[in-house]
C-alpha atoms as a PDB file:
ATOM      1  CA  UNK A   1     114.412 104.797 121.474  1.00  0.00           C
ATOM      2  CA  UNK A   2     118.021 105.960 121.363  1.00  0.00           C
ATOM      3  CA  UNK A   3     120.352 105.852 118.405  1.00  0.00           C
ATOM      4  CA  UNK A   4     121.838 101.923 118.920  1.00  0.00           C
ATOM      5  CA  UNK A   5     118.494 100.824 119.233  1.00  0.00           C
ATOM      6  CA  UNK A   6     116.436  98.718 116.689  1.00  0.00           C
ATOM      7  CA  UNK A   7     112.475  98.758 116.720  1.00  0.00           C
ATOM      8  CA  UNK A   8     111.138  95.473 118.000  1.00  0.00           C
ATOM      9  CA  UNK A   9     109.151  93.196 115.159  1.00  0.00           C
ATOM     10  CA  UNK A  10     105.905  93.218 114.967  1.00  0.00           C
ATOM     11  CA  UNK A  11     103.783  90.452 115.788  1.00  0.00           C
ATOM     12  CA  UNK A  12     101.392  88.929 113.166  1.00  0.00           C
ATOM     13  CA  UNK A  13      98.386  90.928 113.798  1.00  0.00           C
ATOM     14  CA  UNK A  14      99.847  94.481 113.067  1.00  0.00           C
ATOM     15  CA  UNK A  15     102.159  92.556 110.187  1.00  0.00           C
ATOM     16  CA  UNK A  16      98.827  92.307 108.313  1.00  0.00           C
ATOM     17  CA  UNK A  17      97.440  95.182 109.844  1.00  0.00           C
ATOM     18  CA  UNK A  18     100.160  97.017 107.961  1.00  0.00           C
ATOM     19  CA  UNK A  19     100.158  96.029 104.902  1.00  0.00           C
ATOM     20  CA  UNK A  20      96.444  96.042 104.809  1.00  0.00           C
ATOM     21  CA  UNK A  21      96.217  99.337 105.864  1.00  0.00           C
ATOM     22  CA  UNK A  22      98.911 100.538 103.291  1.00  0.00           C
ATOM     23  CA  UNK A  23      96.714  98.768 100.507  1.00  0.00           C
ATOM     24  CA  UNK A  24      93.234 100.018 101.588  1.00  0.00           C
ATOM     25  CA  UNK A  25      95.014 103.705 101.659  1.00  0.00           C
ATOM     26  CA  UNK A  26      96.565 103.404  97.953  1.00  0.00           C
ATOM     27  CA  UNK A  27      93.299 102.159  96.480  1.00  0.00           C
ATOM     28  CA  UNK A  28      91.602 105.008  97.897  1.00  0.00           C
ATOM     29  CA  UNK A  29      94.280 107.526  97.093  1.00  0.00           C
ATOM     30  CA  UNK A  30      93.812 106.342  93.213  1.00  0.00           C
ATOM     31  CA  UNK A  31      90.353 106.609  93.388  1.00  0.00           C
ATOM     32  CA  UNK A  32      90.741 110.112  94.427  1.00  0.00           C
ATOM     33  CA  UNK A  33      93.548 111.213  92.163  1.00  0.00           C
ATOM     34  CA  UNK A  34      92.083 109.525  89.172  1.00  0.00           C
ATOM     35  CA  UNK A  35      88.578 111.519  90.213  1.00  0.00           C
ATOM     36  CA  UNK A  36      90.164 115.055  90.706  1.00  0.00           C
ATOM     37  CA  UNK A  37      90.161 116.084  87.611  1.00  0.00           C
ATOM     38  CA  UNK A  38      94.161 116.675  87.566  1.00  0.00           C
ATOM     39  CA  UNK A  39      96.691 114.723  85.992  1.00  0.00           C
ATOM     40  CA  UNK A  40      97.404 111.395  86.928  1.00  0.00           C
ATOM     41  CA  UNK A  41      99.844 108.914  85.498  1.00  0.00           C
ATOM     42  CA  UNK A  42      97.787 105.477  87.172  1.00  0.00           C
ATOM     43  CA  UNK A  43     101.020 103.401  85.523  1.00  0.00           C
ATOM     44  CA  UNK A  44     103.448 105.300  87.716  1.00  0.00           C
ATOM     45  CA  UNK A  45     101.024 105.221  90.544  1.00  0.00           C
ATOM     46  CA  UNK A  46     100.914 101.363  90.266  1.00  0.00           C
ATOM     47  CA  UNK A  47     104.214 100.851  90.000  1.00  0.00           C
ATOM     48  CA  UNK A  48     105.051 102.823  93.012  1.00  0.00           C
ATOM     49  CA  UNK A  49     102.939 100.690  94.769  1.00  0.00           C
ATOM     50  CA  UNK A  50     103.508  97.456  93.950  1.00  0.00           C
ATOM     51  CA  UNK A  51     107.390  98.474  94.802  1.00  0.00           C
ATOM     52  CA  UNK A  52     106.182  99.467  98.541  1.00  0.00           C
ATOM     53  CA  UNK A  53     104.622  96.331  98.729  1.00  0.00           C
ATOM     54  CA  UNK A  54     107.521  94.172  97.745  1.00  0.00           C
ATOM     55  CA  UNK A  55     109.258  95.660 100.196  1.00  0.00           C
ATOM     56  CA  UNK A  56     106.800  94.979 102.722  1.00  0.00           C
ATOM     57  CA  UNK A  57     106.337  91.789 102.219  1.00  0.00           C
ATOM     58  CA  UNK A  58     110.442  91.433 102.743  1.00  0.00           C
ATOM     59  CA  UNK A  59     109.935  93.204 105.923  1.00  0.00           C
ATOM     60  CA  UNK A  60     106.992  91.388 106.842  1.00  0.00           C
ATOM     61  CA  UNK A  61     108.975  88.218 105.974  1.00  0.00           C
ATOM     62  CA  UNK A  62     112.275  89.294 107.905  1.00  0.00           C
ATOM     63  CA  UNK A  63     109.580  89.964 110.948  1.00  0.00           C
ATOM     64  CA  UNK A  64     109.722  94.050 111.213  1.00  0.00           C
ATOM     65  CA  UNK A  65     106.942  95.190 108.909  1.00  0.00           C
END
């Protein structure tokens, strides 16, 4: 894609795909990061991803994510 170029939207299918994926990944992540024995600050966590999903879902809504 050259540098005037936008990406096309995605259709519905990868649209939920997406954000599905992104969801299923963070849930996981937590569960591993809260398991690891390290430090883990779960309200920053959260709140990191419930701000990638609210922009997501404006994506999704403006057709691109």
């Amino acid at each position: 894609m050259s540098a005037g170029e936008h990406p096309k939207p995605l259709n519905i299918t990868e649209r939920r795909t997406t954000i599905e994926e992104y969801t299923r990944f963070c849930e996981e992540e937590k569960e591993r990061r809260m398991n690891s024995g390290e430090d883990f600050d779960e309200q920053a966590f959260d709140a990191a991803v419930e701000l990638t999903l609210r922009k997501l879902k404006t994506l999704e809504e403006e057709g691109w994510v």
